[in-house]
PDB file of N, CA and C in Angstrom:
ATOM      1  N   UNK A   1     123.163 115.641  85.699  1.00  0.00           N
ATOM      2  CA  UNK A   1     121.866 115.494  85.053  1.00  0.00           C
ATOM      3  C   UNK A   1     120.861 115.002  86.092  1.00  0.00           C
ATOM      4  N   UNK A   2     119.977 115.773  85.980  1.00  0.00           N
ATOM      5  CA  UNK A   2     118.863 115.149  87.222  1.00  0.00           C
ATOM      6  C   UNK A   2     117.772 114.654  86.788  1.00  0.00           C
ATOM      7  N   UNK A   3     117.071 113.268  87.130  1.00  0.00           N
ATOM      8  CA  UNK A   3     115.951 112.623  86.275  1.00  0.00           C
ATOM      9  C   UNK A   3     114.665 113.791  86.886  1.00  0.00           C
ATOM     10  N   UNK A   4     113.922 113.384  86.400  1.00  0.00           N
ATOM     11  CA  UNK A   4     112.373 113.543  86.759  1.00  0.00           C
ATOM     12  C   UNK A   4     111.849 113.079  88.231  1.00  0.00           C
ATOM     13  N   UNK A   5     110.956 113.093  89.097  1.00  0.00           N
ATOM     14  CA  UNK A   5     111.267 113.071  90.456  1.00  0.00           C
ATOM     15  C   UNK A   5     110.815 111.186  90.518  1.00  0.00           C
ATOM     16  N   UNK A   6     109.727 111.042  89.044  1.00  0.00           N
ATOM     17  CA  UNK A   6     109.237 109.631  89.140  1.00  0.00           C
ATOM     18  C   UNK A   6     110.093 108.685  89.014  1.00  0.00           C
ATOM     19  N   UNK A   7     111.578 109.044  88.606  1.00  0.00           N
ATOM     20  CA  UNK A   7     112.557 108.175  88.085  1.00  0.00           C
ATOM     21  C   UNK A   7     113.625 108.138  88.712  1.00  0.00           C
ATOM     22  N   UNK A   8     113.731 109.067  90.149  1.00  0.00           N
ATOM     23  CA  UNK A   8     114.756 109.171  91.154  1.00  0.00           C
ATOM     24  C   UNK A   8     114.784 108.096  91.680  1.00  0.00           C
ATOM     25  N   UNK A   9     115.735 107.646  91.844  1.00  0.00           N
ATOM     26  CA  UNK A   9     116.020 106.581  93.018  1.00  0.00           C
ATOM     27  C   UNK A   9     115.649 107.173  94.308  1.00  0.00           C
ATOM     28  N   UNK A  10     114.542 105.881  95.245  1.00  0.00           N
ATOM     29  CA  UNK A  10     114.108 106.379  96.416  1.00  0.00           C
ATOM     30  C   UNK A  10     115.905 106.896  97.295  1.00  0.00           C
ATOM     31  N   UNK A  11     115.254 107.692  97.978  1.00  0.00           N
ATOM     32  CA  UNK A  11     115.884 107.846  99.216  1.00  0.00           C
ATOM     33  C   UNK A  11     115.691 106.796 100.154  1.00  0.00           C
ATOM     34  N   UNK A  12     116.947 106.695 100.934  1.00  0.00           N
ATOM     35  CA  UNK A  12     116.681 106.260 102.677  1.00  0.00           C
ATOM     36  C   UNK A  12     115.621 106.495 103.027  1.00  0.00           C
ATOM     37  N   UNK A  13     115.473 107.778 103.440  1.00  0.00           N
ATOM     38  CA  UNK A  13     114.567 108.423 104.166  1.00  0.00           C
ATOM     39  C   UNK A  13     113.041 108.589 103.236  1.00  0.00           C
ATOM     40  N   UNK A  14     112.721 108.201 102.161  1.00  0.00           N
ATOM     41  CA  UNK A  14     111.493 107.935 101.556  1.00  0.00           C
ATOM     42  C   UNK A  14     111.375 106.498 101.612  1.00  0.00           C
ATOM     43  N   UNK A  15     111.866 105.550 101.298  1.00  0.00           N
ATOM     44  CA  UNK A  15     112.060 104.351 102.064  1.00  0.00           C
ATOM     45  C   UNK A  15     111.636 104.230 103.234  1.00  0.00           C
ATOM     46  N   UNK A  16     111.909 104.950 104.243  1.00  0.00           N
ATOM     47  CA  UNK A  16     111.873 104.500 105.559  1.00  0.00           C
ATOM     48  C   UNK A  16     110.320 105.121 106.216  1.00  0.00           C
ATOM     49  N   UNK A  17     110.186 105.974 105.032  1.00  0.00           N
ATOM     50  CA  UNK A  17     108.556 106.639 105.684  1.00  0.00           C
ATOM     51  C   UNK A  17     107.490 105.960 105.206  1.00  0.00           C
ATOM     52  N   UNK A  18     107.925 105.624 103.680  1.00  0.00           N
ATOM     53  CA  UNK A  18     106.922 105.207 102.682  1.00  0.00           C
ATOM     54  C   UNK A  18     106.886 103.474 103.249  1.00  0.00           C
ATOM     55  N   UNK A  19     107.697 102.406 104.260  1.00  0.00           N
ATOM     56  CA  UNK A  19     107.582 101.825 104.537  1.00  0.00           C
ATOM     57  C   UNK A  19     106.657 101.594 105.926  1.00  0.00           C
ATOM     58  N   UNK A  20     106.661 102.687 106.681  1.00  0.00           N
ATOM     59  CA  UNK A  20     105.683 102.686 107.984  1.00  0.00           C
ATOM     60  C   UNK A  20     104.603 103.261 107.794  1.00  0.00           C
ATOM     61  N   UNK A  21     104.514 104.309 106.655  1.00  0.00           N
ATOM     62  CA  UNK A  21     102.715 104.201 106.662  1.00  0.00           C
ATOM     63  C   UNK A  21     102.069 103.682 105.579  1.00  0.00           C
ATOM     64  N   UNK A  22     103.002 102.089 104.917  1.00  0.00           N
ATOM     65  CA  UNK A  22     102.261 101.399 104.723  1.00  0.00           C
ATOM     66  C   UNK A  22     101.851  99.968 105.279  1.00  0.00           C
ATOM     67  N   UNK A  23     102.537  99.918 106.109  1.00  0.00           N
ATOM     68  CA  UNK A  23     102.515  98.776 107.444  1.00  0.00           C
ATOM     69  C   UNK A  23     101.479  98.823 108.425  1.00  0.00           C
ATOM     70  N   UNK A  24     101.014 100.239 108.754  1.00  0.00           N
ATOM     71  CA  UNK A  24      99.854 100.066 110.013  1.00  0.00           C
ATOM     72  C   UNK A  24      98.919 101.265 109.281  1.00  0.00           C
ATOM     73  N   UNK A  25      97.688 101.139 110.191  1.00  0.00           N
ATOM     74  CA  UNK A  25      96.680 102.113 110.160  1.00  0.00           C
ATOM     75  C   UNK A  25      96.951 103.529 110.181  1.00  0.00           C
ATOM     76  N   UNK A  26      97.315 103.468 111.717  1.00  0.00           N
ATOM     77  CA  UNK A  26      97.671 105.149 112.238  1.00  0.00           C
ATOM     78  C   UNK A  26      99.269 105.101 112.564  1.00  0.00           C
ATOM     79  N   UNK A  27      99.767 105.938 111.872  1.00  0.00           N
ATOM     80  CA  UNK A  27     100.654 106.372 111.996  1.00  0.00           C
ATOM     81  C   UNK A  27     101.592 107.428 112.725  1.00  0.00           C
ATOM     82  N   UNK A  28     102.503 107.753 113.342  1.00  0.00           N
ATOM     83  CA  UNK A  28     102.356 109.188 114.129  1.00  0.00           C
ATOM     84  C   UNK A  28     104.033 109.620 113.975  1.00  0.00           C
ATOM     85  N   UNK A  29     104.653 110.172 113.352  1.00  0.00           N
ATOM     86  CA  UNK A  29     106.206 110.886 113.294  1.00  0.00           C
ATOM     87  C   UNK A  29     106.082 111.601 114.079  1.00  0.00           C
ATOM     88  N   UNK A  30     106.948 111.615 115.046  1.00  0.00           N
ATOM     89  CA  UNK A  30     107.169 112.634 116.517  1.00  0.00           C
ATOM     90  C   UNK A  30     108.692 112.815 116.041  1.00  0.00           C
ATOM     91  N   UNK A  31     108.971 113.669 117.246  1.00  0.00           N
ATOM     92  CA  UNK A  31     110.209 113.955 117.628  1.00  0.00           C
ATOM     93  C   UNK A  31     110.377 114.215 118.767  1.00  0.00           C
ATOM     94  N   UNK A  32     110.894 113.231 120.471  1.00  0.00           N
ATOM     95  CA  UNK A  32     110.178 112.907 121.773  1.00  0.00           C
ATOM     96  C   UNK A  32     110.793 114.404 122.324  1.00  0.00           C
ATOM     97  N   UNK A  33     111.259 115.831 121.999  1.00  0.00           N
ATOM     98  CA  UNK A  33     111.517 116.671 122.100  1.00  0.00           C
ATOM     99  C   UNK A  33     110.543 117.806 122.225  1.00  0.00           C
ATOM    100  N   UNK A  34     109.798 117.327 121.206  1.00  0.00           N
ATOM    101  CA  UNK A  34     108.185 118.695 120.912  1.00  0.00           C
ATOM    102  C   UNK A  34     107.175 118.404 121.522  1.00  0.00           C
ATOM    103  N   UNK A  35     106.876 119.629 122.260  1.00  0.00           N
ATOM    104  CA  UNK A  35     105.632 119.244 123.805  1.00  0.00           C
ATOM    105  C   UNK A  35     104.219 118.466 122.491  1.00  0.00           C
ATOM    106  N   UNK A  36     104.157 119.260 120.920  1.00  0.00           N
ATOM    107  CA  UNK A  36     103.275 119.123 120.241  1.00  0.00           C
ATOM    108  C   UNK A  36     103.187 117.340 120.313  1.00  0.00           C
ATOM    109  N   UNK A  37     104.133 117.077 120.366  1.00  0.00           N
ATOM    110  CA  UNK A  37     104.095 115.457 119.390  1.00  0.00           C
ATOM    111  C   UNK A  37     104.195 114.323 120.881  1.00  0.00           C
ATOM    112  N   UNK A  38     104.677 115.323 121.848  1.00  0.00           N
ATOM    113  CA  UNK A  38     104.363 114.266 123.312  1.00  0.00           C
ATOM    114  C   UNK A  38     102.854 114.650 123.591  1.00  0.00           C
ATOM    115  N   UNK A  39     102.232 115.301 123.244  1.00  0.00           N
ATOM    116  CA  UNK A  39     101.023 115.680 123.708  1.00  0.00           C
ATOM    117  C   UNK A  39     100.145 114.884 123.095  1.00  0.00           C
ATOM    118  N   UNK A  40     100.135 114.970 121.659  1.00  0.00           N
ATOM    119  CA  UNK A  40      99.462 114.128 120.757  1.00  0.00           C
ATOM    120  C   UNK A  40      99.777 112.655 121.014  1.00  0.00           C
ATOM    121  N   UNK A  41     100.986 112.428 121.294  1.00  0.00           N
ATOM    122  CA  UNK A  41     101.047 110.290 121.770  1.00  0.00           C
ATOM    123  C   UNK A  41     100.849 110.232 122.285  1.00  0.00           C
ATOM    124  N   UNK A  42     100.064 111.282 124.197  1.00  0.00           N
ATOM    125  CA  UNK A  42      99.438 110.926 125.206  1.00  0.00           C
ATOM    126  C   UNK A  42      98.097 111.114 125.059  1.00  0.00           C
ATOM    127  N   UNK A  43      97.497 112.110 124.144  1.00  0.00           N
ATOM    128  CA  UNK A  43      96.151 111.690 123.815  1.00  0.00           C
ATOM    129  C   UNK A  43      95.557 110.489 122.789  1.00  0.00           C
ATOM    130  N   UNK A  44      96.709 110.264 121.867  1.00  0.00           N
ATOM    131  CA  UNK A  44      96.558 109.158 120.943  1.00  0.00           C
ATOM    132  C   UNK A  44      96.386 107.470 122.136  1.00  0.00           C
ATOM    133  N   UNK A  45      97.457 107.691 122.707  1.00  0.00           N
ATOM    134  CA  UNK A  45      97.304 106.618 123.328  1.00  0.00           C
ATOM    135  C   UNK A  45      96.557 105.982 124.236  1.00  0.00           C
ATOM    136  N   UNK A  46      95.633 106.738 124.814  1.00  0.00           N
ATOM    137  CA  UNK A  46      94.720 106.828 125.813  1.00  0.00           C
ATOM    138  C   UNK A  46      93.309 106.162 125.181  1.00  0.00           C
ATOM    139  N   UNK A  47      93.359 106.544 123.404  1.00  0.00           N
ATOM    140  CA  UNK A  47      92.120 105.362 122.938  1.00  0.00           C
ATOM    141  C   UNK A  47      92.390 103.875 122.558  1.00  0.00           C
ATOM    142  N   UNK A  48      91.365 103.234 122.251  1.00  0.00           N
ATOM    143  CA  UNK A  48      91.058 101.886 122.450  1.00  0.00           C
ATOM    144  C   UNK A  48      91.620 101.147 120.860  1.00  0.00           C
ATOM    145  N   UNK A  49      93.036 101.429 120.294  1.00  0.00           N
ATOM    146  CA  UNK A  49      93.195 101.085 119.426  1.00  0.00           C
ATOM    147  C   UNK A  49      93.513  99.602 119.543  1.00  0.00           C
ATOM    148  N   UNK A  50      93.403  98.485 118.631  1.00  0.00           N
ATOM    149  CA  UNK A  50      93.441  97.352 118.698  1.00  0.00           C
ATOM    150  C   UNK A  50      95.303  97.280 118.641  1.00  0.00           C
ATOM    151  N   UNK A  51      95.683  96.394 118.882  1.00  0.00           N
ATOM    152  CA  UNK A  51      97.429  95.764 119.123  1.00  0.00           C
ATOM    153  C   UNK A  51      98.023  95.946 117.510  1.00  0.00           C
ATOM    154  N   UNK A  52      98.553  96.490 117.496  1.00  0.00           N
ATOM    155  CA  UNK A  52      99.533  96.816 116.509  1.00  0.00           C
ATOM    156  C   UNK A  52      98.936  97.527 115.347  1.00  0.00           C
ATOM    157  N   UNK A  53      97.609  98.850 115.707  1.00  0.00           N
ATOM    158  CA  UNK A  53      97.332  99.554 114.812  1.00  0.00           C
ATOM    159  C   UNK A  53      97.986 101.409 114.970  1.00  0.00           C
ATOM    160  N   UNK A  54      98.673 101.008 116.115  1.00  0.00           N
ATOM    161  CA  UNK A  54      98.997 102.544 116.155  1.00  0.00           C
ATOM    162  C   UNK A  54     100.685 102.567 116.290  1.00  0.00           C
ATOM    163  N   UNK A  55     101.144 103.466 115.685  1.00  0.00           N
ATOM    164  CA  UNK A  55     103.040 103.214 115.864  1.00  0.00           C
ATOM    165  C   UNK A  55     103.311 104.968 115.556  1.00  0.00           C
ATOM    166  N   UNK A  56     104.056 105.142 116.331  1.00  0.00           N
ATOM    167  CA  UNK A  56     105.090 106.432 116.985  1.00  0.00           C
ATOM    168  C   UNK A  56     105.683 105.817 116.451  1.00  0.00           C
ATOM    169  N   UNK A  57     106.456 107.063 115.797  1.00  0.00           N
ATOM    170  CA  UNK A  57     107.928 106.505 115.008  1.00  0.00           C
ATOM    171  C   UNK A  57     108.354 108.146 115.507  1.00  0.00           C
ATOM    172  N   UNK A  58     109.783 107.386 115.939  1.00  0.00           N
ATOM    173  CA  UNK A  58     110.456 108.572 116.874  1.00  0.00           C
ATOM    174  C   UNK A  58     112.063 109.211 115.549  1.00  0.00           C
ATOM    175  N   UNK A  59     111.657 109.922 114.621  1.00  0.00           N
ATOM    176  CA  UNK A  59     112.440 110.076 113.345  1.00  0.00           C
ATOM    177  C   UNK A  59     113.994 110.590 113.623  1.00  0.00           C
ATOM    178  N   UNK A  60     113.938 110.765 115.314  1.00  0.00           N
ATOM    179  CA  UNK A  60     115.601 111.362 115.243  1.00  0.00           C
ATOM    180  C   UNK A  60     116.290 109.969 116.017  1.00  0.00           C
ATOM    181  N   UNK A  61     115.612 108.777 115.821  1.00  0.00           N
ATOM    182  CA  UNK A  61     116.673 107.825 116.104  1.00  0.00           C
ATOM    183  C   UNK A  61     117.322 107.325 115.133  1.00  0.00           C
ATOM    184  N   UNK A  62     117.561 107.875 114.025  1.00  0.00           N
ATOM    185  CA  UNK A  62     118.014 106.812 112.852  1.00  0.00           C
ATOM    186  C   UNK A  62     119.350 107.878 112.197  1.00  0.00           C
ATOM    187  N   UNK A  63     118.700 109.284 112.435  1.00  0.00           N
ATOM    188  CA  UNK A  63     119.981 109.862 112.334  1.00  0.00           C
ATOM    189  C   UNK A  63     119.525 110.796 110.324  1.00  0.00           C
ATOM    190  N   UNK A  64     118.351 110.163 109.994  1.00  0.00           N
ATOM    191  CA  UNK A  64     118.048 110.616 109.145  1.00  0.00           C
ATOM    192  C   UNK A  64     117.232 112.221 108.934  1.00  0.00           C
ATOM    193  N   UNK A  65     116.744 112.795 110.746  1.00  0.00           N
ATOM    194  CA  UNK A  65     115.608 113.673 110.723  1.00  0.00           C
ATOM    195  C   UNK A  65     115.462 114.817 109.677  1.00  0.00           C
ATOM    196  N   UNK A  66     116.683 115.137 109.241  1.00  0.00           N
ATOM    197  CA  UNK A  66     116.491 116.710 108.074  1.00  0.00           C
ATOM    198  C   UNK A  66     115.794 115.953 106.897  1.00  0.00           C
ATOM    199  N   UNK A  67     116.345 114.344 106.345  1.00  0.00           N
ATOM    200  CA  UNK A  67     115.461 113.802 105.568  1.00  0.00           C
ATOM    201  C   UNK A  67     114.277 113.784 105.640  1.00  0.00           C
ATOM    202  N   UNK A  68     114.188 113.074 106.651  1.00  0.00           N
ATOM    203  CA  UNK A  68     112.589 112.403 106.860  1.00  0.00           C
ATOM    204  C   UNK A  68     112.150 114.029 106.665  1.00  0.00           C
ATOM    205  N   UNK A  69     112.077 114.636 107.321  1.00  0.00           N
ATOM    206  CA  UNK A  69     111.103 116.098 107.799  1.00  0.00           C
ATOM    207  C   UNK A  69     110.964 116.778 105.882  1.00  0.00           C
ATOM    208  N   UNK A  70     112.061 117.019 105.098  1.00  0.00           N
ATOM    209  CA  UNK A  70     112.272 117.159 104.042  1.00  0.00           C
ATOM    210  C   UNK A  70     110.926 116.210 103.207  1.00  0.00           C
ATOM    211  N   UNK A  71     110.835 114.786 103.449  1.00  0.00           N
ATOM    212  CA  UNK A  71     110.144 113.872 102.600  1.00  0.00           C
ATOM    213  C   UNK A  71     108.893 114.426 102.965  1.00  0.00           C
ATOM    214  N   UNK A  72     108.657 114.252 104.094  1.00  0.00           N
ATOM    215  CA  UNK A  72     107.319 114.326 104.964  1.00  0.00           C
ATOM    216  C   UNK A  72     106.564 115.888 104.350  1.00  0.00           C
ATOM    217  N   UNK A  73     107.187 116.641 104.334  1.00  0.00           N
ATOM    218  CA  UNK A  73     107.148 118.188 103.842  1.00  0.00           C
ATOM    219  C   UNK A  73     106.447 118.207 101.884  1.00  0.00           C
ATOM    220  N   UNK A  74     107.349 117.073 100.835  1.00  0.00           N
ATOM    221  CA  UNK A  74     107.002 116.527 100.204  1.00  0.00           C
ATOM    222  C   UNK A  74     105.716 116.201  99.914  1.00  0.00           C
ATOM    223  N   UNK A  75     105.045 115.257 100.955  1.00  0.00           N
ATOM    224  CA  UNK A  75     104.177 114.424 100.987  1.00  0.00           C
ATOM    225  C   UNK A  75     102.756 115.060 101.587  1.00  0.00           C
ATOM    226  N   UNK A  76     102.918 116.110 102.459  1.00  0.00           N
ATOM    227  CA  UNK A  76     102.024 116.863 103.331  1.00  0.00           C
ATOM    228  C   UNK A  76     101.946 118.669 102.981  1.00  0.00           C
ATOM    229  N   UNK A  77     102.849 118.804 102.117  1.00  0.00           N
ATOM    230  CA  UNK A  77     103.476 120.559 102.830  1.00  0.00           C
ATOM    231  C   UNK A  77     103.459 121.118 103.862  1.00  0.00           C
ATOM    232  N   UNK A  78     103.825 120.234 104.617  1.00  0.00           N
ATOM    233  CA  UNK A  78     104.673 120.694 106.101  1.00  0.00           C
ATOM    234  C   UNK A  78     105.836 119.908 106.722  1.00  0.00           C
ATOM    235  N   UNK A  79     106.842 119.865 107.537  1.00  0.00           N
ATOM    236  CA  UNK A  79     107.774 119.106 107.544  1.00  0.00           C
ATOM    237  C   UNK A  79     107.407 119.576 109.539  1.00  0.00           C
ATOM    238  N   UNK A  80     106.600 120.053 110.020  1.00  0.00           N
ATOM    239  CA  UNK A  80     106.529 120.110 111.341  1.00  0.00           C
ATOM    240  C   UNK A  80     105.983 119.145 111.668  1.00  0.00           C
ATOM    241  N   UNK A  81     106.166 118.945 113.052  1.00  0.00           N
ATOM    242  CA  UNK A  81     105.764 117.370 113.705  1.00  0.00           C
ATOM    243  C   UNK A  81     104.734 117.944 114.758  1.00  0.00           C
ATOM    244  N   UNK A  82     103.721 117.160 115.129  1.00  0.00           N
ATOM    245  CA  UNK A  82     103.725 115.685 114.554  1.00  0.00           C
ATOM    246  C   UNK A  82     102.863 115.494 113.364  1.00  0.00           C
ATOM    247  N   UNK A  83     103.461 114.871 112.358  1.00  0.00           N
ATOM    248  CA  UNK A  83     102.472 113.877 111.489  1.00  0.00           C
ATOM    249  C   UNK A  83     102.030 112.905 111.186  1.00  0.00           C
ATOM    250  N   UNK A  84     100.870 113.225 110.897  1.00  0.00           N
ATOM    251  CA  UNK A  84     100.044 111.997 111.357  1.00  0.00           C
ATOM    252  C   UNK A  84      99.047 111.737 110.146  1.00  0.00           C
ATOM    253  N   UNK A  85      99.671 109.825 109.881  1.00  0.00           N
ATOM    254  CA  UNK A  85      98.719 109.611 108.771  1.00  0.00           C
ATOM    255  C   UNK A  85      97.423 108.029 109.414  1.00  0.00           C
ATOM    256  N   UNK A  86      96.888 108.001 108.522  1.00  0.00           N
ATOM    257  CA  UNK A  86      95.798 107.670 109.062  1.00  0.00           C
ATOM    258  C   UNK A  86      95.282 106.446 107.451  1.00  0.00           C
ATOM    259  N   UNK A  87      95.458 105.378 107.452  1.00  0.00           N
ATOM    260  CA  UNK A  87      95.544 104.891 106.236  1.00  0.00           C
ATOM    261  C   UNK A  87      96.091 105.231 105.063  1.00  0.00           C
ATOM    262  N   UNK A  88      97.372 105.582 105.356  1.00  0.00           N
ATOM    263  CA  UNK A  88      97.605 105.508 104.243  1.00  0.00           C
ATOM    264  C   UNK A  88      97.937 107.494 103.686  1.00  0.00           C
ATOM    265  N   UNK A  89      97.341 107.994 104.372  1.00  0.00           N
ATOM    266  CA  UNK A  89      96.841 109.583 104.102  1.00  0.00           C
ATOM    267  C   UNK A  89      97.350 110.304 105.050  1.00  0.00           C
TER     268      UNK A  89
END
């Protein structure tokens, strides 16, 4: 029997996303593999963000990535990297 999606028990991997972009400003899911998502943390990083408003989260260290990319896909309709939220969005 499968509930309704509002009544699922979170996932790990919705847990673990829905916890980092609500912790900082800018957010950024890479994968340190895709020229896309090294390209974007070397232009991201190059501006004048204040100390602890910007966080790379590198999603294939945890061992969860088909999740996360799955949630993220969810949340955006896309599961390609990099994504990038920005308050919250």
């Amino acid at each position: 029997l499968l509930m309704p999606d509002s009544v699922q028990p979170r996932s790990v991997a919705q847990a673990f996303v829905n916890s980092k972009i609500q912790s900082r400003n800018v957010v950024v899911f890479i994968n340190p593999t895709c020229p896309y998502c090294r390209r974007t943390q070397e232009l991201l990083s190059q501006l004048p963000f204040k100390e602890g408003l910007l966080e790379f989260v590198n999603i294939t260290a945890n061992g969860n990535t088909t999740e996360i990319q799955d949630y993220l896909q969810q949340l955006t309709g896309a599961r390609t990297l990099p994504r990038v939220f920005i308050g919250k969005e």
